[in-house]
Protein backbone atom coordinates (compact mmCIF):
# COMPACT_ATOMS: atom_id res chain seq x y z
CA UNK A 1 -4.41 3.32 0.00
CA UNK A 2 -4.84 7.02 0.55
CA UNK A 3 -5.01 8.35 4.36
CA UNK A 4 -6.81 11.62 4.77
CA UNK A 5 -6.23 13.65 8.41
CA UNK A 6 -9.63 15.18 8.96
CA UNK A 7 -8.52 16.43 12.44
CA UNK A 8 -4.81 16.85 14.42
CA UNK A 9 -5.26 18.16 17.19
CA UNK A 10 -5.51 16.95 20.71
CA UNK A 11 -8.32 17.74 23.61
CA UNK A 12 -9.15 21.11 22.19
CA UNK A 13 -9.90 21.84 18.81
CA UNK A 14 -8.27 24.94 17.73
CA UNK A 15 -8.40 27.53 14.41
CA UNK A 16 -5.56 25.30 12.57
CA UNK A 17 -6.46 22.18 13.83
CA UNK A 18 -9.88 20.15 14.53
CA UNK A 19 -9.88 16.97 16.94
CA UNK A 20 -8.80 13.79 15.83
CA UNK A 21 -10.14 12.03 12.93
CA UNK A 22 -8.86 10.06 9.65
CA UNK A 23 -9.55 8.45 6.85
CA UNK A 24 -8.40 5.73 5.31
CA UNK A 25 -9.51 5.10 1.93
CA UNK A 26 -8.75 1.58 0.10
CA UNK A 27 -10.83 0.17 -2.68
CA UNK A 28 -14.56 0.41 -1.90
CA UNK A 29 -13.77 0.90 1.95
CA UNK A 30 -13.90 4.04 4.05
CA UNK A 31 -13.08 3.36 7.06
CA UNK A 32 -13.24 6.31 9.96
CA UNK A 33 -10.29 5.84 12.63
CA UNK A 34 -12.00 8.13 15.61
CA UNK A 35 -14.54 10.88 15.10
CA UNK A 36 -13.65 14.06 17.18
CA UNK A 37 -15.61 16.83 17.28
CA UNK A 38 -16.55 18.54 13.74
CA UNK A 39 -15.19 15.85 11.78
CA UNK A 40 -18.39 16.02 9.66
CA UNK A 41 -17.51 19.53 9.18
CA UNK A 42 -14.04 18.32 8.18
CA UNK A 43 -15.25 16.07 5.77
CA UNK A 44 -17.49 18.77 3.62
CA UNK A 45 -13.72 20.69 3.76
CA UNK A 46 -12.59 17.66 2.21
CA UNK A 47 -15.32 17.28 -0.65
CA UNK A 48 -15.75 13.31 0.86
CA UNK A 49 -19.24 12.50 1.52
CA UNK A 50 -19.68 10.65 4.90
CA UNK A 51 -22.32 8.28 3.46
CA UNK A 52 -19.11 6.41 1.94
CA UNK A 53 -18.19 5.14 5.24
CA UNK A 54 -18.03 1.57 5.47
CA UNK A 55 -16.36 0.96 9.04
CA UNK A 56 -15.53 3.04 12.08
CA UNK A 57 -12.73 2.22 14.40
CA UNK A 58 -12.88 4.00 17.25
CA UNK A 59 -9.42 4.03 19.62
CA UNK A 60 -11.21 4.48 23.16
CA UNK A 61 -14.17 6.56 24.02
CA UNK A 62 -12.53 10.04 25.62
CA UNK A 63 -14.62 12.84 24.36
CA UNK A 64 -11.84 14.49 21.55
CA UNK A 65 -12.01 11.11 20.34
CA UNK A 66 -16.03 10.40 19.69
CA UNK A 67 -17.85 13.76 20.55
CA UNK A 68 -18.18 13.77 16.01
CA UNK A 69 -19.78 10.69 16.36
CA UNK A 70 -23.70 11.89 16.67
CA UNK A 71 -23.66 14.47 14.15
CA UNK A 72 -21.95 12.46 11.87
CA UNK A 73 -24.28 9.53 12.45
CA UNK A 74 -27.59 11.74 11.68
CA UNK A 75 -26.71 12.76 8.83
CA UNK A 76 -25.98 9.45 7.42
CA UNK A 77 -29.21 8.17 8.49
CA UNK A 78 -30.48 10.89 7.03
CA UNK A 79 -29.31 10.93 3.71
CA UNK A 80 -28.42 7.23 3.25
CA UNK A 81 -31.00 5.77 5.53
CA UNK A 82 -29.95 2.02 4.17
CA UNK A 83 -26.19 2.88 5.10
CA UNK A 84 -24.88 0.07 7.53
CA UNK A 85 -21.83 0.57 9.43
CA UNK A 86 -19.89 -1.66 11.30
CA UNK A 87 -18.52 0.14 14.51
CA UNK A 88 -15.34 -1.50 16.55
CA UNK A 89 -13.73 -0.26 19.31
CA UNK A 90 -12.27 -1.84 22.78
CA UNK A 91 -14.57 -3.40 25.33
CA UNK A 92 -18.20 -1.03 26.63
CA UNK A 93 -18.01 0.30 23.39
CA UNK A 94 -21.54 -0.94 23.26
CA UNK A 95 -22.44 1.13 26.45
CA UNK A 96 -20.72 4.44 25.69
CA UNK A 97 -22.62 4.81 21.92
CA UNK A 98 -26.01 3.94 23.36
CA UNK A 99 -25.63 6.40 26.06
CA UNK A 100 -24.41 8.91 23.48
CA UNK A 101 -27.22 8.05 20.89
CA UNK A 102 -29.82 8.34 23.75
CA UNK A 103 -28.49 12.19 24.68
CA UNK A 104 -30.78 13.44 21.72
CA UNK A 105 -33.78 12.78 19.74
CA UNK A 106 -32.43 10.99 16.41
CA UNK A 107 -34.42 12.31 13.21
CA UNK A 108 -33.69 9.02 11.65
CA UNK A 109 -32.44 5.57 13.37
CA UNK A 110 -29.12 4.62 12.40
CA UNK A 111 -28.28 1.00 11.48
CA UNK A 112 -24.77 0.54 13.06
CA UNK A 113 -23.99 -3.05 14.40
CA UNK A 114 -21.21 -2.55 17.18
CA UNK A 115 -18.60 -5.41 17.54
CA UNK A 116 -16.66 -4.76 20.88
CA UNK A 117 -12.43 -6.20 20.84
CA UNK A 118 -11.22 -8.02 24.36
CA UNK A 119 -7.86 -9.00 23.17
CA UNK A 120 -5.11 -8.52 20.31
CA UNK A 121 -6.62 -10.18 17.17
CA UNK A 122 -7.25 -10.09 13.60
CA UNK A 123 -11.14 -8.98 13.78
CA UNK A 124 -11.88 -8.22 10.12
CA UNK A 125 -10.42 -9.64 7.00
CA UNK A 126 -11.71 -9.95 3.10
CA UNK A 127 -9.77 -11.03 0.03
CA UNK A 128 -7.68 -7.82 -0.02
CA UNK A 129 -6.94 -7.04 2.99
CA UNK A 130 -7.15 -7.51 6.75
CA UNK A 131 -7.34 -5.26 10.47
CA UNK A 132 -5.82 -6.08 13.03
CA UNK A 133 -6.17 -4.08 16.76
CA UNK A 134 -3.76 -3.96 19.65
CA UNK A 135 -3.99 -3.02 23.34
CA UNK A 136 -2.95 0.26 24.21
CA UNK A 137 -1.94 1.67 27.53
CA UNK A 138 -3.71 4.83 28.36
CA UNK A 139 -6.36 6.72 30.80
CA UNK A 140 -9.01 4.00 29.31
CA UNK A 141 -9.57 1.23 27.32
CA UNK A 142 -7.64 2.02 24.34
CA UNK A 143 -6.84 -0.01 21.07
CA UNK A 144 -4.34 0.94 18.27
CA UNK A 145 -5.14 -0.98 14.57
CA UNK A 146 -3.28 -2.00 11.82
CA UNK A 147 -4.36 -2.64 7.78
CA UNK A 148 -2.48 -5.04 6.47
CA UNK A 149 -2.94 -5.56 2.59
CA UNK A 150 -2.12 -8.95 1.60
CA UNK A 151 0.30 -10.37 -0.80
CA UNK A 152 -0.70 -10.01 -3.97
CA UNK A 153 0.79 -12.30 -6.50
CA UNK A 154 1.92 -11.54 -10.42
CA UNK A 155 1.87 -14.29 -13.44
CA UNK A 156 5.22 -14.27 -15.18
CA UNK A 157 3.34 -14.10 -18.47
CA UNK A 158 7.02 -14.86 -20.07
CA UNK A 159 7.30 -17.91 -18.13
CA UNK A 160 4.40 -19.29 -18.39
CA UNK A 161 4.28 -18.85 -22.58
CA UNK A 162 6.99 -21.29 -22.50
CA UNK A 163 4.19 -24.03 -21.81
CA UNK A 164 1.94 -22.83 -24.03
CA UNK A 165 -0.38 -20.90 -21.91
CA UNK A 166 -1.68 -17.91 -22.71
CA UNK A 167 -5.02 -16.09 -20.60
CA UNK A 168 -6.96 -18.60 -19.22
CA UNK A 169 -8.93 -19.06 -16.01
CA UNK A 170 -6.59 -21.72 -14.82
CA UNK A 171 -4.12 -18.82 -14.46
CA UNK A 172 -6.46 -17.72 -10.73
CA UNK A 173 -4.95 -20.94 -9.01
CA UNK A 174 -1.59 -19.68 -10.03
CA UNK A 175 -2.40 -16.25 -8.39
CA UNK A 176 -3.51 -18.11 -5.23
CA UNK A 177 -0.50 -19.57 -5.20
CA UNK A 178 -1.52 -23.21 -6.12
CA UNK A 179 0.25 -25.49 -8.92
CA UNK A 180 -1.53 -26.28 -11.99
CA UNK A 181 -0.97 -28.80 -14.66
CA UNK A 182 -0.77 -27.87 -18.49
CA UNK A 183 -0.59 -30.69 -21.15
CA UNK A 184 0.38 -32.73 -18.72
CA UNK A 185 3.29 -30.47 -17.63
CA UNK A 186 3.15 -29.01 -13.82
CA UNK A 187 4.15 -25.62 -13.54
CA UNK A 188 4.68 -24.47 -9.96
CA UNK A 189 3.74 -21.20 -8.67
CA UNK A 190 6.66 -20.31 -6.93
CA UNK A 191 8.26 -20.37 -10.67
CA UNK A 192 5.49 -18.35 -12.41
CA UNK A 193 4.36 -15.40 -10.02
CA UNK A 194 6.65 -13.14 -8.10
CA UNK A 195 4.71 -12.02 -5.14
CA UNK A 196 4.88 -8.06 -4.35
CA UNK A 197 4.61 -7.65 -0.02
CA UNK A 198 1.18 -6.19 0.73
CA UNK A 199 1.46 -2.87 2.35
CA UNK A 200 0.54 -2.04 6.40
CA UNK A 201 -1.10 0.92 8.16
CA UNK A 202 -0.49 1.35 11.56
CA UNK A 203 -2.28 3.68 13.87
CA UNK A 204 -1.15 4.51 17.59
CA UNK A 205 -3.55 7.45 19.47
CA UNK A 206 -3.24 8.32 22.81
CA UNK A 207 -0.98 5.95 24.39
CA UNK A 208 2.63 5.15 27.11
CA UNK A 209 5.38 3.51 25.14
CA UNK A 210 4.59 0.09 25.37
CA UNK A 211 6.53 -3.24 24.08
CA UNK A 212 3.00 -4.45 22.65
CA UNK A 213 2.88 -1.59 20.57
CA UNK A 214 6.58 -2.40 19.01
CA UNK A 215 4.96 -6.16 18.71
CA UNK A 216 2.06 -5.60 16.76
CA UNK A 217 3.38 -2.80 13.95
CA UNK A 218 6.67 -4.22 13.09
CA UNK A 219 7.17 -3.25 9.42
CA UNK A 220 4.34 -0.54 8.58
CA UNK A 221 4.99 1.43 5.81
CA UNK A 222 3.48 4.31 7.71
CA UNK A 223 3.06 4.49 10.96
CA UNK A 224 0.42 7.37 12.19
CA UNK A 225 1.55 7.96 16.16
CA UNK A 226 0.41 10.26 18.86
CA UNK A 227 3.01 13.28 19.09
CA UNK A 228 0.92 15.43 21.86
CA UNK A 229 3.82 16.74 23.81
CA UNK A 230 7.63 17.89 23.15
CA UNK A 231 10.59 16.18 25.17
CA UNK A 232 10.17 18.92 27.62
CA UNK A 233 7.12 17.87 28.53
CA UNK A 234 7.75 14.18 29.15
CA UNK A 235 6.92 13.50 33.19
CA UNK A 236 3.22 15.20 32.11
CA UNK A 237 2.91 13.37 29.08
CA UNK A 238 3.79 9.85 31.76
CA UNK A 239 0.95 11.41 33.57
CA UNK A 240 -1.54 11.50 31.24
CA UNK A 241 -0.38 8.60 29.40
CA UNK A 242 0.65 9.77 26.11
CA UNK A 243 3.25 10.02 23.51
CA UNK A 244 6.01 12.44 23.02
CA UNK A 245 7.77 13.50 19.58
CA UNK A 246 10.84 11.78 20.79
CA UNK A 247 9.28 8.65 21.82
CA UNK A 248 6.56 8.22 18.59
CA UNK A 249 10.04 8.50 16.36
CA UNK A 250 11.82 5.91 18.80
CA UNK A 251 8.86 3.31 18.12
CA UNK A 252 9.03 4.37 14.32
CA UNK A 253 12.86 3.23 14.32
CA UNK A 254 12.57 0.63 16.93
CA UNK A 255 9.08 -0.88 14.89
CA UNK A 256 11.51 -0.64 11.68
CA UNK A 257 8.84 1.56 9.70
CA UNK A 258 8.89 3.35 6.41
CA UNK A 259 7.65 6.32 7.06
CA UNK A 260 5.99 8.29 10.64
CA UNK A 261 3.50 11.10 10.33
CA UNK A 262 3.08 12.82 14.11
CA UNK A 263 -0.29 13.82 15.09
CA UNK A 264 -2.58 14.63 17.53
CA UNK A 265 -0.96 17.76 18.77
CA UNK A 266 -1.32 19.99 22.28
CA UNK A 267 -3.14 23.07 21.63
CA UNK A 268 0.01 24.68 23.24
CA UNK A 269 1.41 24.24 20.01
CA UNK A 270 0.77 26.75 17.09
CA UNK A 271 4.12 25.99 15.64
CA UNK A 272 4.71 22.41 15.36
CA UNK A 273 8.28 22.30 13.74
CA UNK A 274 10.04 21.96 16.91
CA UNK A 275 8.09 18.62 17.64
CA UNK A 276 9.24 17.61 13.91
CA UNK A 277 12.33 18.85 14.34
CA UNK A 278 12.75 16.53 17.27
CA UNK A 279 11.48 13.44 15.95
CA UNK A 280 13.64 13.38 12.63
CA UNK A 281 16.51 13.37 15.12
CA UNK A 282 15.71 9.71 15.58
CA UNK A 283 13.66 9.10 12.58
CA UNK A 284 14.24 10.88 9.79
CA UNK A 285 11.35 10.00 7.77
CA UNK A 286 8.61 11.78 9.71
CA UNK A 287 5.99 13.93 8.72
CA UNK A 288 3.83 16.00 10.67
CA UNK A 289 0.11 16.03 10.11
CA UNK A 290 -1.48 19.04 9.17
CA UNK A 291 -5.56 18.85 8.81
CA UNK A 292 -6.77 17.56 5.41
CA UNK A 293 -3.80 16.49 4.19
CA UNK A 294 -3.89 13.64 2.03
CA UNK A 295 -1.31 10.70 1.53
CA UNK A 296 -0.92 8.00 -0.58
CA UNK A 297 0.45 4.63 0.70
């Protein structure tokens, strides 16, 4: 899986950093967490053509969080008018793109199908892989989302010589973790495949520190987290219901991830070492996010 930060920054874009926006890339599936404003900007920087998308997630619907989302759209339409995209996000997500799609006069129509999320739930899941949201508590309905790649199991080709088996379709059940039977001898899958742990994405945007949140990303291997405000600023960010550096690296520890990248930064901040800085205090695996940086999961 390969994450790509199309946009850092908070409310205001700024020289160094556009709004929110990212990528995560995973087999045939783009899938768009947010669209802030110039992402499709972002993503010629990026060489990435937006027709790939396959799925947009979109946190909640405060304007450094969507205000990409018709430019991005038209040009998809435009250039891959058979494109459909699936489009989640929390509850009146319905409401808020209609209204935003009827605030201009569309060149071409875009063929989005909108699927709104009440509660916490598994909403999309294939063979590989599967998302999962979580309630947030912010300003407005807000969701955080996890992928979660699934198990994925080996053959023990050593093992499984020993019967006399060599490549052979039979081998799939073993891989789906099923016994088979060989000339007339069982083998059992649990003694030829060693399963390797499917790896989980975890994205947290523009929320309080909430016991929900520890829930529903226990074990990421990265965990991408709101950092908008320093320590100093902690009764504002309570105000406006968001994150500080502190507190994203105290739900990285506390969540028992791999690895944090901060993000989502105040525009007070040209220099965001000090917010770093903080957070490897408590975790010391954190990264912050700089605009079109890529990383591999």
């Amino acid at each position: 899986m390969e994450i790509t930060f199309l946009g850092t920054g908070s409310m205001v874009p700024t020289i160094e950093r556009n709004a929110t926006s990212i990528l995560i890339s995973y087999k045939d599936e783009n899938i768009l967490v947010d669209c802030g404003e110039g992402t499709q900007k972002q993503f010629r920087y990026a060489n990435i053509s937006p027709a790939k998308i396959t799925r947009i997630l979109i946190t909640h619907w405060h304007g450094d969080h969507i205000f990409g989302l018709p430019g991005l759209l038209t040009s998809i339409a435009k250039f891959a008018p058979e494109k459909r995209i699936d489009l989640y996000g929390p509850v009146g997500s319905s409401h808020y793109l209609s209204i935003l799609l009827s605030s201009y006069i569309p060149m071409n129509k875009s063929n989005i199908t909108v699927h709104e999320i009440k509660d916490d739930c598994i909403f999309f899941e294939n063979k590989e892989f599967k998302i999962k949201a979580f309630q947030l508590e912010h300003t407005a309905r807000c969701l955080g989302y996890s992928l979660i790649e699934k198990d994925k199991r080996n053959i023990n080709m050593e093992y499984i010589k020993k019967f006399g088996l060599k490549q052979h379709p039979i081998l799939k059940d073993l891989q789906n973790g099923k016994d088979i039977t060989w000339n007339k001898k069982k083998i059992l899958a649990k003694d030829a495949t060693t399963t390797k742990r499917g790896k989980i994405i975890s994205i947290v945007l523009d929320s309080l520190a909430t016991k929900n949140i520890i829930t529903n990303i226990k074990n990421s291997d990265l965990l991408v987290c709101e950092a908008t405000l320093g320590s100093e600023l902690e009764e504002k960010a309570k105000e406006y219901k968001h994150l500080t550096s502190t507190q994203a690296a105290q739900i990285a520890k506390d969540s028992n991830a791999k690895k944090l990248i901060i993000t989502h930064f105040s525009q007070r901040y040209k220099d965001v070492s000090p917010l770093l800085k903080e957070s490897r205090k408590i975790f010391k695996n954190t990264l912050a996010a700089e605009d079109l940086m890529r990383v591999l999961v």
